[in-house]
PDB file of N, CA and C in Angstrom:
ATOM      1  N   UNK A   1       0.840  -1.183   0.000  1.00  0.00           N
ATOM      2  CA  UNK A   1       0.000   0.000   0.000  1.00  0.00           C
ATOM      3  C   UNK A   1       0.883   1.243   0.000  1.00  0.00           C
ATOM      4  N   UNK A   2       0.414   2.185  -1.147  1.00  0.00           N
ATOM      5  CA  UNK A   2       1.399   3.553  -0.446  1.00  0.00           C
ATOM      6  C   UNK A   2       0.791   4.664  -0.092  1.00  0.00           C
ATOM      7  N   UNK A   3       1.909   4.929   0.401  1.00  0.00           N
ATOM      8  CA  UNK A   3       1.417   6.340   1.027  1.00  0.00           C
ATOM      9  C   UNK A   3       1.003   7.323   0.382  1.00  0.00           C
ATOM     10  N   UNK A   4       0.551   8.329   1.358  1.00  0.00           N
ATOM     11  CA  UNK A   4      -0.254  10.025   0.147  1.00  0.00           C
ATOM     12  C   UNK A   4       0.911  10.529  -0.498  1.00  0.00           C
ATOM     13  N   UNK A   5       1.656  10.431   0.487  1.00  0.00           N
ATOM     14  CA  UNK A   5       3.035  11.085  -0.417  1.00  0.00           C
ATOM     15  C   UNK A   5       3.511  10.433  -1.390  1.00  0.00           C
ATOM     16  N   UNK A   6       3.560   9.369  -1.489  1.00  0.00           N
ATOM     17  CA  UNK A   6       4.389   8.311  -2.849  1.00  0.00           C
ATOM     18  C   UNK A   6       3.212   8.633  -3.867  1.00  0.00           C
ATOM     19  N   UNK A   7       2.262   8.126  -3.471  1.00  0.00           N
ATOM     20  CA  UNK A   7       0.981   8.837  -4.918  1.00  0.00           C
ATOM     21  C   UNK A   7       1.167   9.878  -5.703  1.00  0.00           C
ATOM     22  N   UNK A   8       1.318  11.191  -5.005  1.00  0.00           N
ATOM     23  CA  UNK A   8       1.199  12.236  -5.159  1.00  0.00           C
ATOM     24  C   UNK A   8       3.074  12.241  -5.947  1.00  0.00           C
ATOM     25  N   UNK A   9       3.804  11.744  -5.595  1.00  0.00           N
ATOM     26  CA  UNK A   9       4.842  11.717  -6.742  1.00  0.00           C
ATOM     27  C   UNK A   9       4.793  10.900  -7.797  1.00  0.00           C
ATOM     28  N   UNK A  10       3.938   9.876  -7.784  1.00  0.00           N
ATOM     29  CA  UNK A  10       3.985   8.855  -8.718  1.00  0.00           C
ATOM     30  C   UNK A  10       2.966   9.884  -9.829  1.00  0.00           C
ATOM     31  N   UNK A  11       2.008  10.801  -9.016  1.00  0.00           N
ATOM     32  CA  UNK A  11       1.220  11.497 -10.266  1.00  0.00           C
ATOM     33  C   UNK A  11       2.067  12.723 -10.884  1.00  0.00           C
ATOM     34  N   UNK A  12       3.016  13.050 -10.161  1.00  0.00           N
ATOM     35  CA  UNK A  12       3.917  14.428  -9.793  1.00  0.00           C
ATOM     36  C   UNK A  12       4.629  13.715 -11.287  1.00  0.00           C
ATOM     37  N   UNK A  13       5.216  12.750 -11.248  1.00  0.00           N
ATOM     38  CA  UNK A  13       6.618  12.548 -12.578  1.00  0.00           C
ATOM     39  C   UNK A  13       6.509  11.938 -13.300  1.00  0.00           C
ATOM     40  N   UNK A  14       4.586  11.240 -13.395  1.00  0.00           N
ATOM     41  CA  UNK A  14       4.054  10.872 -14.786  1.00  0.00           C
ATOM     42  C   UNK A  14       3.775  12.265 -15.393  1.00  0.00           C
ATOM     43  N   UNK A  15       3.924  13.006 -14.914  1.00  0.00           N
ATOM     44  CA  UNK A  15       3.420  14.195 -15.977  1.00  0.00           C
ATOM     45  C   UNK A  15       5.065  14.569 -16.390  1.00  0.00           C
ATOM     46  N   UNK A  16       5.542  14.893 -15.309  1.00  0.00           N
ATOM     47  CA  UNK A  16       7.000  15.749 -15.545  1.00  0.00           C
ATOM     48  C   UNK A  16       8.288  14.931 -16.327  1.00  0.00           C
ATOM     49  N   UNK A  17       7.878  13.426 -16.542  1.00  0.00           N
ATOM     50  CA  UNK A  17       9.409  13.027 -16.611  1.00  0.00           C
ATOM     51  C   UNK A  17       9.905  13.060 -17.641  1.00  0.00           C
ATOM     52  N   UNK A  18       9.517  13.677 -18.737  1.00  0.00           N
ATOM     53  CA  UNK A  18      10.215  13.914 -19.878  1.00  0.00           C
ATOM     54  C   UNK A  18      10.455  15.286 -19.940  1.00  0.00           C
ATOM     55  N   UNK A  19      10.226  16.430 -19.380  1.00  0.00           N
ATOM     56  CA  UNK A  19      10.071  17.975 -19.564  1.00  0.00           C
ATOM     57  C   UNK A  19      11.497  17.790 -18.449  1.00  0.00           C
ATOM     58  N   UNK A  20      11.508  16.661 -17.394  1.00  0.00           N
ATOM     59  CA  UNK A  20      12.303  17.141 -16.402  1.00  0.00           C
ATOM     60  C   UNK A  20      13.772  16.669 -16.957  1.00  0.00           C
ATOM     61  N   UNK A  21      14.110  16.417 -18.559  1.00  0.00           N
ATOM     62  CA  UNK A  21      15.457  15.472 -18.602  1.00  0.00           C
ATOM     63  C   UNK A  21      16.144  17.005 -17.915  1.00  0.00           C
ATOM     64  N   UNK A  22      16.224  17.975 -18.594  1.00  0.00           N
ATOM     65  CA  UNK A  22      16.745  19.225 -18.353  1.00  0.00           C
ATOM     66  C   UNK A  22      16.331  20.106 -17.821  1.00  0.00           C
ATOM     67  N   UNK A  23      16.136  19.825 -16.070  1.00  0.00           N
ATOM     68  CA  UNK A  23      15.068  21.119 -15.907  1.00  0.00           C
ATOM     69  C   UNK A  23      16.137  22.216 -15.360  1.00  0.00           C
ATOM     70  N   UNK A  24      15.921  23.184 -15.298  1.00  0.00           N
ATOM     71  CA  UNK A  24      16.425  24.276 -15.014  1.00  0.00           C
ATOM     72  C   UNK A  24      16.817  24.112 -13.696  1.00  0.00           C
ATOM     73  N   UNK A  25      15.800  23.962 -12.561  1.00  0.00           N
ATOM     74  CA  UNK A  25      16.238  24.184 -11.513  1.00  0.00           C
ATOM     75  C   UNK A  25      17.214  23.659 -10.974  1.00  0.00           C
ATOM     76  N   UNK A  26      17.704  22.199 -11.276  1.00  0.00           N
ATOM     77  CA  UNK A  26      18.575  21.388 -10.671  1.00  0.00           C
ATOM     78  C   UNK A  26      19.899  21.790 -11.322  1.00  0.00           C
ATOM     79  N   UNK A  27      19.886  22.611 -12.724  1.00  0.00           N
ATOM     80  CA  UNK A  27      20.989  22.555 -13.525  1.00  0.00           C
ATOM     81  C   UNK A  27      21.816  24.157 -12.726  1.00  0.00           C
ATOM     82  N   UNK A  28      20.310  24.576 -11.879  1.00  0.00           N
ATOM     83  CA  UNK A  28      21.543  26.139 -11.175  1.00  0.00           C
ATOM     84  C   UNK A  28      21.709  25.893 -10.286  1.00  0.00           C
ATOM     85  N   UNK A  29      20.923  24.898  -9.626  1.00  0.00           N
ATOM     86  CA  UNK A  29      21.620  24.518  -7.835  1.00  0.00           C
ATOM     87  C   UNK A  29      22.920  24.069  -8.279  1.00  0.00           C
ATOM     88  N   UNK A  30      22.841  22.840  -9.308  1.00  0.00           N
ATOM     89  CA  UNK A  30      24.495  22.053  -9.217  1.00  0.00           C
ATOM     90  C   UNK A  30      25.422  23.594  -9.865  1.00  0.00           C
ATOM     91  N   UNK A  31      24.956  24.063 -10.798  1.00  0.00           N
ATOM     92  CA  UNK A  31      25.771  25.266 -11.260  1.00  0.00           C
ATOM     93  C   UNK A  31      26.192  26.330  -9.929  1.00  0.00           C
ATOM     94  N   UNK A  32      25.578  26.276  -9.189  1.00  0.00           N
ATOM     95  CA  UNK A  32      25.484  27.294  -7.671  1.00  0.00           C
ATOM     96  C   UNK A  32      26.502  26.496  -6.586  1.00  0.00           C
ATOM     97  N   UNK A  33      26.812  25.220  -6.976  1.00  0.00           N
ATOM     98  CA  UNK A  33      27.390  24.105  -6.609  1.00  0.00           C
ATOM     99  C   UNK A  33      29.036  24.809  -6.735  1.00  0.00           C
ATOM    100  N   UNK A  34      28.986  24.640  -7.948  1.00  0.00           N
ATOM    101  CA  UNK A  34      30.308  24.118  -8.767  1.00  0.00           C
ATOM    102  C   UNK A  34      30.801  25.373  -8.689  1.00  0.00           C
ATOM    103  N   UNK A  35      29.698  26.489  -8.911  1.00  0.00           N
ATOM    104  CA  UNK A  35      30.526  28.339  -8.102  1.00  0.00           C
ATOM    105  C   UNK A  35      31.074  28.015  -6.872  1.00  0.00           C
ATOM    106  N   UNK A  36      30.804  27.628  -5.860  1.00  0.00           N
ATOM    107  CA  UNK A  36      30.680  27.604  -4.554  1.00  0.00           C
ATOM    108  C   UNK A  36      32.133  26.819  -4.278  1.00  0.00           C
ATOM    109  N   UNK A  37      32.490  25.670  -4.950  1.00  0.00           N
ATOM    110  CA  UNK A  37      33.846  24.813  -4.836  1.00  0.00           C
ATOM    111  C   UNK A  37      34.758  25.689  -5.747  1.00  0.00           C
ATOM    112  N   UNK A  38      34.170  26.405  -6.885  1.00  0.00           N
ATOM    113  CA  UNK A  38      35.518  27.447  -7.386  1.00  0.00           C
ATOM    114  C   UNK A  38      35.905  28.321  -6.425  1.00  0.00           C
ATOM    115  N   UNK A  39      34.782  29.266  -5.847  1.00  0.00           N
ATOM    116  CA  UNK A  39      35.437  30.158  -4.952  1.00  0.00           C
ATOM    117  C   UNK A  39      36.164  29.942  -3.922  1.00  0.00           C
ATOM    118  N   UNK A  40      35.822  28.873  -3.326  1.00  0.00           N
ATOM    119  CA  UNK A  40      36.551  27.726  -2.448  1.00  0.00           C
ATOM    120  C   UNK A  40      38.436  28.087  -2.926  1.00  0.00           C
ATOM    121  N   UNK A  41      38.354  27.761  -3.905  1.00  0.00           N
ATOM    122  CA  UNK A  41      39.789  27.471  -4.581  1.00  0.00           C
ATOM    123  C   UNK A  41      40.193  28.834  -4.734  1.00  0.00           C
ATOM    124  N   UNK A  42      39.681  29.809  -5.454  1.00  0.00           N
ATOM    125  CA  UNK A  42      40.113  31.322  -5.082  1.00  0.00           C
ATOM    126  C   UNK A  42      40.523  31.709  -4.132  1.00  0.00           C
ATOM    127  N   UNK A  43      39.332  31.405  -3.073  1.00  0.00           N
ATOM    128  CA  UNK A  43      39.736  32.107  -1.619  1.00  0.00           C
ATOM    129  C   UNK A  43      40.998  31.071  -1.193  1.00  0.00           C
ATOM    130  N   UNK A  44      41.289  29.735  -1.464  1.00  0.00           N
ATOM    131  CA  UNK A  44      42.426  29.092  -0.779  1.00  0.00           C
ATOM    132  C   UNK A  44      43.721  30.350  -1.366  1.00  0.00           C
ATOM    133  N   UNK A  45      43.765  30.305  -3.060  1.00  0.00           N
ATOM    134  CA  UNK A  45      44.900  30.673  -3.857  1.00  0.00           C
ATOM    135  C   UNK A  45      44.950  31.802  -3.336  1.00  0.00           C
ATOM    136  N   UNK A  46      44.200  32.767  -3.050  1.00  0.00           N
ATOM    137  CA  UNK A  46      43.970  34.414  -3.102  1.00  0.00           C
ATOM    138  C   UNK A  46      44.695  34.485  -1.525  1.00  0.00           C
ATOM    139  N   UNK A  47      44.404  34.030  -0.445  1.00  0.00           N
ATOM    140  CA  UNK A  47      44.827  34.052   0.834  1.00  0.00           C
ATOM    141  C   UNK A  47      46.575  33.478   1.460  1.00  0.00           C
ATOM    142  N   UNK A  48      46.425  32.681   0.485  1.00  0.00           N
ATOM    143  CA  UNK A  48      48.188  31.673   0.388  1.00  0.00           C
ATOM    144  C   UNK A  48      47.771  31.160   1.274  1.00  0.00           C
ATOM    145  N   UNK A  49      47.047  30.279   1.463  1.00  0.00           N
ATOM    146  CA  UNK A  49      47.169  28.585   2.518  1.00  0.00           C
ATOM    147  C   UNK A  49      47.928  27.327   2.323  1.00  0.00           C
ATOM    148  N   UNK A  50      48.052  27.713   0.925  1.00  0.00           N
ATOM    149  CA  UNK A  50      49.237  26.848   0.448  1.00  0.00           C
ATOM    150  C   UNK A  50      50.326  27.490  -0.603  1.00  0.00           C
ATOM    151  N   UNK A  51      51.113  27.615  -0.132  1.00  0.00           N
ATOM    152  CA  UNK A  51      52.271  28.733  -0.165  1.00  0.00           C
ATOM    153  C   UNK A  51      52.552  28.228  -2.203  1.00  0.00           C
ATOM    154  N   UNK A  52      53.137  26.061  -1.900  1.00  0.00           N
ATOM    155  CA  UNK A  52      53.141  25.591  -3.583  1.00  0.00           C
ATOM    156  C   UNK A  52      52.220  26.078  -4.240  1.00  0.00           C
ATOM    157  N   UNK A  53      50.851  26.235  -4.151  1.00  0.00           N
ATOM    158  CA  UNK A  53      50.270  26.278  -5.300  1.00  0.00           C
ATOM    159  C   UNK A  53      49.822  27.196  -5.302  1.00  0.00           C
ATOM    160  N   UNK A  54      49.752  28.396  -4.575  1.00  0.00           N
ATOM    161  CA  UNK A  54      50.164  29.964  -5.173  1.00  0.00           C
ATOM    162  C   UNK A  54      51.198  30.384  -6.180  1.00  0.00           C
ATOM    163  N   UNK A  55      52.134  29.519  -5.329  1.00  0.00           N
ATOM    164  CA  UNK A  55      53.156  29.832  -6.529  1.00  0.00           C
ATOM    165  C   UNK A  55      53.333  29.492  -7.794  1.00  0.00           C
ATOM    166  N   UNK A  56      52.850  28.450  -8.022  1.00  0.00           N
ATOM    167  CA  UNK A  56      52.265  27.364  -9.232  1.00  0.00           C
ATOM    168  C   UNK A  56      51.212  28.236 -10.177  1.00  0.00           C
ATOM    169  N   UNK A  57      50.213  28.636  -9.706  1.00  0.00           N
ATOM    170  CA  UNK A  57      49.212  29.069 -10.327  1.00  0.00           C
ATOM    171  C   UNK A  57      49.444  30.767 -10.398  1.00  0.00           C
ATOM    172  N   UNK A  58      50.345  31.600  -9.925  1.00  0.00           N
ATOM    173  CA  UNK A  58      51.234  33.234 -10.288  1.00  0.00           C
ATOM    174  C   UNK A  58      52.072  32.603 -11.168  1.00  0.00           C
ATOM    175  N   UNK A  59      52.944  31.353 -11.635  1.00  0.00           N
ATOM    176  CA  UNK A  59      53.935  31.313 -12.493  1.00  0.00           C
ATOM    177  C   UNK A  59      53.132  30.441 -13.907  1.00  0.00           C
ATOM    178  N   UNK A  60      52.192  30.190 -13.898  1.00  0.00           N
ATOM    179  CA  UNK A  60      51.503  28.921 -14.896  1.00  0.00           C
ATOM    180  C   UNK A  60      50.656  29.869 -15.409  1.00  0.00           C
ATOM    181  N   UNK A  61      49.647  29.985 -14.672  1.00  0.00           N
ATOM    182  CA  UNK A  61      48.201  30.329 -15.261  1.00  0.00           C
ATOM    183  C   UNK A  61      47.510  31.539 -15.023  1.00  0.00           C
ATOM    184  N   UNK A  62      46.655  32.633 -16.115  1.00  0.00           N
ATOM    185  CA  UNK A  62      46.393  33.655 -16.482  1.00  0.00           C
ATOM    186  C   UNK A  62      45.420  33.447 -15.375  1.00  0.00           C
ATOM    187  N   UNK A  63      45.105  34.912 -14.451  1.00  0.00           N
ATOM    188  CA  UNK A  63      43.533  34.234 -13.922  1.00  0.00           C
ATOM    189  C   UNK A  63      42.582  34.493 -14.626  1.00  0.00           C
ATOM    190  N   UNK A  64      42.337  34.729 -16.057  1.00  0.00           N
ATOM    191  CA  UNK A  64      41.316  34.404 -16.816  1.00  0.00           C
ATOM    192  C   UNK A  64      41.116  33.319 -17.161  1.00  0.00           C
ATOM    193  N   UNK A  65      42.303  32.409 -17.214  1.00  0.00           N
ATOM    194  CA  UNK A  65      42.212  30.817 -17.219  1.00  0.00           C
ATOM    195  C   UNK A  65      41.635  30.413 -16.198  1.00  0.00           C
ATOM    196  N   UNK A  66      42.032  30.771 -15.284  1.00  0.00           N
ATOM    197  CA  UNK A  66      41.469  30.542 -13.831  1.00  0.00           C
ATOM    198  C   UNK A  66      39.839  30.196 -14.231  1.00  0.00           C
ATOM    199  N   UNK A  67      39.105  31.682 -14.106  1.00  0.00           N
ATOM    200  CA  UNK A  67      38.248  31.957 -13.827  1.00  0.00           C
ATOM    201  C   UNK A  67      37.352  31.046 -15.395  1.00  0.00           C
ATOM    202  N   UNK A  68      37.794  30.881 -15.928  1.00  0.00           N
ATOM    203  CA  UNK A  68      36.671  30.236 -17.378  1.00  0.00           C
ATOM    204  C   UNK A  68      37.256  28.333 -17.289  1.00  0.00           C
ATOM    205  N   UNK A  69      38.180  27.990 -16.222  1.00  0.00           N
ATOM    206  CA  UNK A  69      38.345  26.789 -15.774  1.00  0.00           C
ATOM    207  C   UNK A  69      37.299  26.589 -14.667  1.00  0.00           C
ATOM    208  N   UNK A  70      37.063  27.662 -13.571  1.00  0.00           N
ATOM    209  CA  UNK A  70      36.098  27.473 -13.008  1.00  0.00           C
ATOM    210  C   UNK A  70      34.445  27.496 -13.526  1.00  0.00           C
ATOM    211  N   UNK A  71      34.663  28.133 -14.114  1.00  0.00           N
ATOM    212  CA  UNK A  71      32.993  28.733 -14.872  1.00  0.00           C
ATOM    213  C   UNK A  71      32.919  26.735 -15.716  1.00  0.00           C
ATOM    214  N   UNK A  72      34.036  26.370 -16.115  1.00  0.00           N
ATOM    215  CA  UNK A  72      34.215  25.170 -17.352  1.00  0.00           C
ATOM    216  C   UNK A  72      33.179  23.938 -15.863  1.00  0.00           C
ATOM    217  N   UNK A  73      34.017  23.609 -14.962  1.00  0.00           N
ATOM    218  CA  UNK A  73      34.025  22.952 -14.062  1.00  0.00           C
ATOM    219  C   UNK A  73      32.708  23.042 -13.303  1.00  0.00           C
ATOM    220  N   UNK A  74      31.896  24.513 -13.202  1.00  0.00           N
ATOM    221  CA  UNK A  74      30.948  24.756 -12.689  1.00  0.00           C
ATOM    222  C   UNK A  74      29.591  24.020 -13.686  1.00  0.00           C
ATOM    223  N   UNK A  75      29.840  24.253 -14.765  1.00  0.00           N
ATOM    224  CA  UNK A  75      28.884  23.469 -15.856  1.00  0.00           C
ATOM    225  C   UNK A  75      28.733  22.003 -15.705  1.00  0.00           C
ATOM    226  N   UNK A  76      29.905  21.378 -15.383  1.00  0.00           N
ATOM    227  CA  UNK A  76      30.174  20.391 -15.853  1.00  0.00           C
ATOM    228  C   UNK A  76      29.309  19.741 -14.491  1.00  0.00           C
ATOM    229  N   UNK A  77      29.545  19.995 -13.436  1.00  0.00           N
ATOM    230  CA  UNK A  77      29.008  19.607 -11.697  1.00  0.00           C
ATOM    231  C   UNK A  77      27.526  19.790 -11.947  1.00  0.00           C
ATOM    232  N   UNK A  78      26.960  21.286 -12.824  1.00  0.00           N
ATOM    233  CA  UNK A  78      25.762  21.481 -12.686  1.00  0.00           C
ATOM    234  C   UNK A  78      24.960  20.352 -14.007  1.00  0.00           C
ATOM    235  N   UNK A  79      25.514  19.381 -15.100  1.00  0.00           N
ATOM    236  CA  UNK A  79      24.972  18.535 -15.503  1.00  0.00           C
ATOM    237  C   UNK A  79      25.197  17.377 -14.905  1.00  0.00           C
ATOM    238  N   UNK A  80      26.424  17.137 -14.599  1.00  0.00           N
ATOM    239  CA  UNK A  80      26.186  15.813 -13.396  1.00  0.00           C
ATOM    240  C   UNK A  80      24.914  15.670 -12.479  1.00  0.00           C
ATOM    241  N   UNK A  81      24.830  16.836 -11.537  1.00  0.00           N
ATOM    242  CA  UNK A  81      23.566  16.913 -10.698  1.00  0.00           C
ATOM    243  C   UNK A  81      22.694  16.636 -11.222  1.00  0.00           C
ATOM    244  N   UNK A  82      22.209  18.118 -12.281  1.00  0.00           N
ATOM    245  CA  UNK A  82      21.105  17.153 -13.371  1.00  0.00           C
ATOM    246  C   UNK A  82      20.695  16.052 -13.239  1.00  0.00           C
ATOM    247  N   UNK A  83      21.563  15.388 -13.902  1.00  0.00           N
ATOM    248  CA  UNK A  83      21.760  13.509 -14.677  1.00  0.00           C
ATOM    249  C   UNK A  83      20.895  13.071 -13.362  1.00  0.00           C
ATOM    250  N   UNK A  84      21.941  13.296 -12.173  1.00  0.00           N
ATOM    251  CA  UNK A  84      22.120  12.050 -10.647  1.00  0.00           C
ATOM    252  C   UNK A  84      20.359  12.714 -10.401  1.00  0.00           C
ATOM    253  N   UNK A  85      19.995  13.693 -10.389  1.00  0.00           N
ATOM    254  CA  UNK A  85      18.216  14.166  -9.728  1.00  0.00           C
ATOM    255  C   UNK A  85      17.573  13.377 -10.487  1.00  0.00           C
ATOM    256  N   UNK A  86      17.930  13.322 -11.643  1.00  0.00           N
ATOM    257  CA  UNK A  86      16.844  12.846 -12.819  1.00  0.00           C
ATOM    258  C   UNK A  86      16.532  11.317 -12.469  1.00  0.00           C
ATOM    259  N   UNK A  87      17.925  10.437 -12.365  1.00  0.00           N
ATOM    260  CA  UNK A  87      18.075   9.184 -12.403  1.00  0.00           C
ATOM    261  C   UNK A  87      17.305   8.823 -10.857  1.00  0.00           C
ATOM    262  N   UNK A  88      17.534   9.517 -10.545  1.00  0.00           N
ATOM    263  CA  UNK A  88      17.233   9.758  -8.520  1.00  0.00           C
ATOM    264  C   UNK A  88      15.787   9.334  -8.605  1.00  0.00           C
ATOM    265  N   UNK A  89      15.055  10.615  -8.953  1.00  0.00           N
ATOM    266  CA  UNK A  89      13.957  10.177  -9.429  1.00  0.00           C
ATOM    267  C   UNK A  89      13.249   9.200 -10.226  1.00  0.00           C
ATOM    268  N   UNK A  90      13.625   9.043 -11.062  1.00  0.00           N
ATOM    269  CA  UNK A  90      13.195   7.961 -12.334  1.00  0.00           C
ATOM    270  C   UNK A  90      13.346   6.437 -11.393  1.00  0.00           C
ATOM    271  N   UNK A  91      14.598   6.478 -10.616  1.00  0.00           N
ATOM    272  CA  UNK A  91      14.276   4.964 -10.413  1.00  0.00           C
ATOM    273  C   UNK A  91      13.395   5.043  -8.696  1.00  0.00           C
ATOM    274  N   UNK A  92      13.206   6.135  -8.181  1.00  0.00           N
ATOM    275  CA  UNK A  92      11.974   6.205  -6.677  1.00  0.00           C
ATOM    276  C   UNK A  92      10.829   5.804  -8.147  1.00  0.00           C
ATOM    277  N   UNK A  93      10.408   6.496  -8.985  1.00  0.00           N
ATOM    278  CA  UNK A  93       9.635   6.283  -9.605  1.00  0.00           C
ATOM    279  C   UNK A  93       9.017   4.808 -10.234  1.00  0.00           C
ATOM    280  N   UNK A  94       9.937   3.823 -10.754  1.00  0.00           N
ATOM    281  CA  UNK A  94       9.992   2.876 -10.829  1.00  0.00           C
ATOM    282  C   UNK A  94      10.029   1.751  -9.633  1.00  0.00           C
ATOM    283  N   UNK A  95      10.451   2.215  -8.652  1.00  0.00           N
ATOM    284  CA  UNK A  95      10.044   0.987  -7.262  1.00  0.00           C
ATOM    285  C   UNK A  95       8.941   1.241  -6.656  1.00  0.00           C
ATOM    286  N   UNK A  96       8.340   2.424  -6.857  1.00  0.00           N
ATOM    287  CA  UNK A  96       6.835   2.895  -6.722  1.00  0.00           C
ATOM    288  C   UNK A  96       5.582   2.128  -7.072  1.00  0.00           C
ATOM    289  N   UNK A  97       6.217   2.163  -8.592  1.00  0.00           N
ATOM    290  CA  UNK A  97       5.299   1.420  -9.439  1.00  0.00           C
ATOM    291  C   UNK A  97       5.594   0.072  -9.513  1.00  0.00           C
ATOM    292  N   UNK A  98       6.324  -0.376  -9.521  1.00  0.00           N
ATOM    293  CA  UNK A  98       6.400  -1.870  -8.477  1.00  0.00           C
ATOM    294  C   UNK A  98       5.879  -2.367  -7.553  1.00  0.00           C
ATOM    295  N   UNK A  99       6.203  -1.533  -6.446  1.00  0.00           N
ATOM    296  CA  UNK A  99       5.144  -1.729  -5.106  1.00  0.00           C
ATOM    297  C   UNK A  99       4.035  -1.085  -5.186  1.00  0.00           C
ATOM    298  N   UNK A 100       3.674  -0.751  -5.675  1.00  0.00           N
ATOM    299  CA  UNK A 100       2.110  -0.687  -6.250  1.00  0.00           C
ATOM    300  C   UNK A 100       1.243  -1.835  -7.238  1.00  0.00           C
ATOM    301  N   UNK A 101       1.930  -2.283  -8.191  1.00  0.00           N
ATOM    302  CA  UNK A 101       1.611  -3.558  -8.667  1.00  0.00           C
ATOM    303  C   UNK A 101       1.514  -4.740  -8.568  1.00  0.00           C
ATOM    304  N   UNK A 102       2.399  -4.726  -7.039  1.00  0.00           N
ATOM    305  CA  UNK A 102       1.897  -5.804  -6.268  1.00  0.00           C
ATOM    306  C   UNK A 102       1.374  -5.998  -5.150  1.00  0.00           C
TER     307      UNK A 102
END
């Protein structure tokens, strides 16, 4: 038997689950994500907490590289998330309807 709540998603992502391969919202949380671990790395480089790879990254790399490696990296976290919500869902969705069919 399920619950009000499992219903109410099982009716929730028969409507949504094809509109949701790409939905927006999950693609700016993980994108809000992947900002959040760049600045991380700024504020380490920008402060010197680690003396090597200040020095590494003043003798190597432009911080416009920097910054469009982070922006690169931030995309990339915010379709992973995507993917992992989608799949997340799709298979609650499928053991739903399982335990419902029997």
């Amino acid at each position: 038997m399920l619950s009000e709540k499992e219903k109410k998603f099982i009716e929730y992502w028969e409507e949504k689950r094809e509109e949701n391969k790409l939905n927006p919202f999950f693609f700016l949380s993980g994108f809000a994500g992947g900002l959040a671990i760049g600045l991380l790395v700024i504020t380490t480089i920008g402060i010197g907490w680690y003396k090597r790879a200040n020095m590494e990254v003043n003798a190597m790399l432009n911080p416009v590289v920097l910054i469009i490696a982070i922006i690169a990296i931030s995309v990339f976290i915010a379709f992973f998330y995507n993917s992992f919500k989608y799949e997340q869902n799709e298979q609650l969705y499928i053991e739903l309807k399982n335990k419902e069919n029997k």
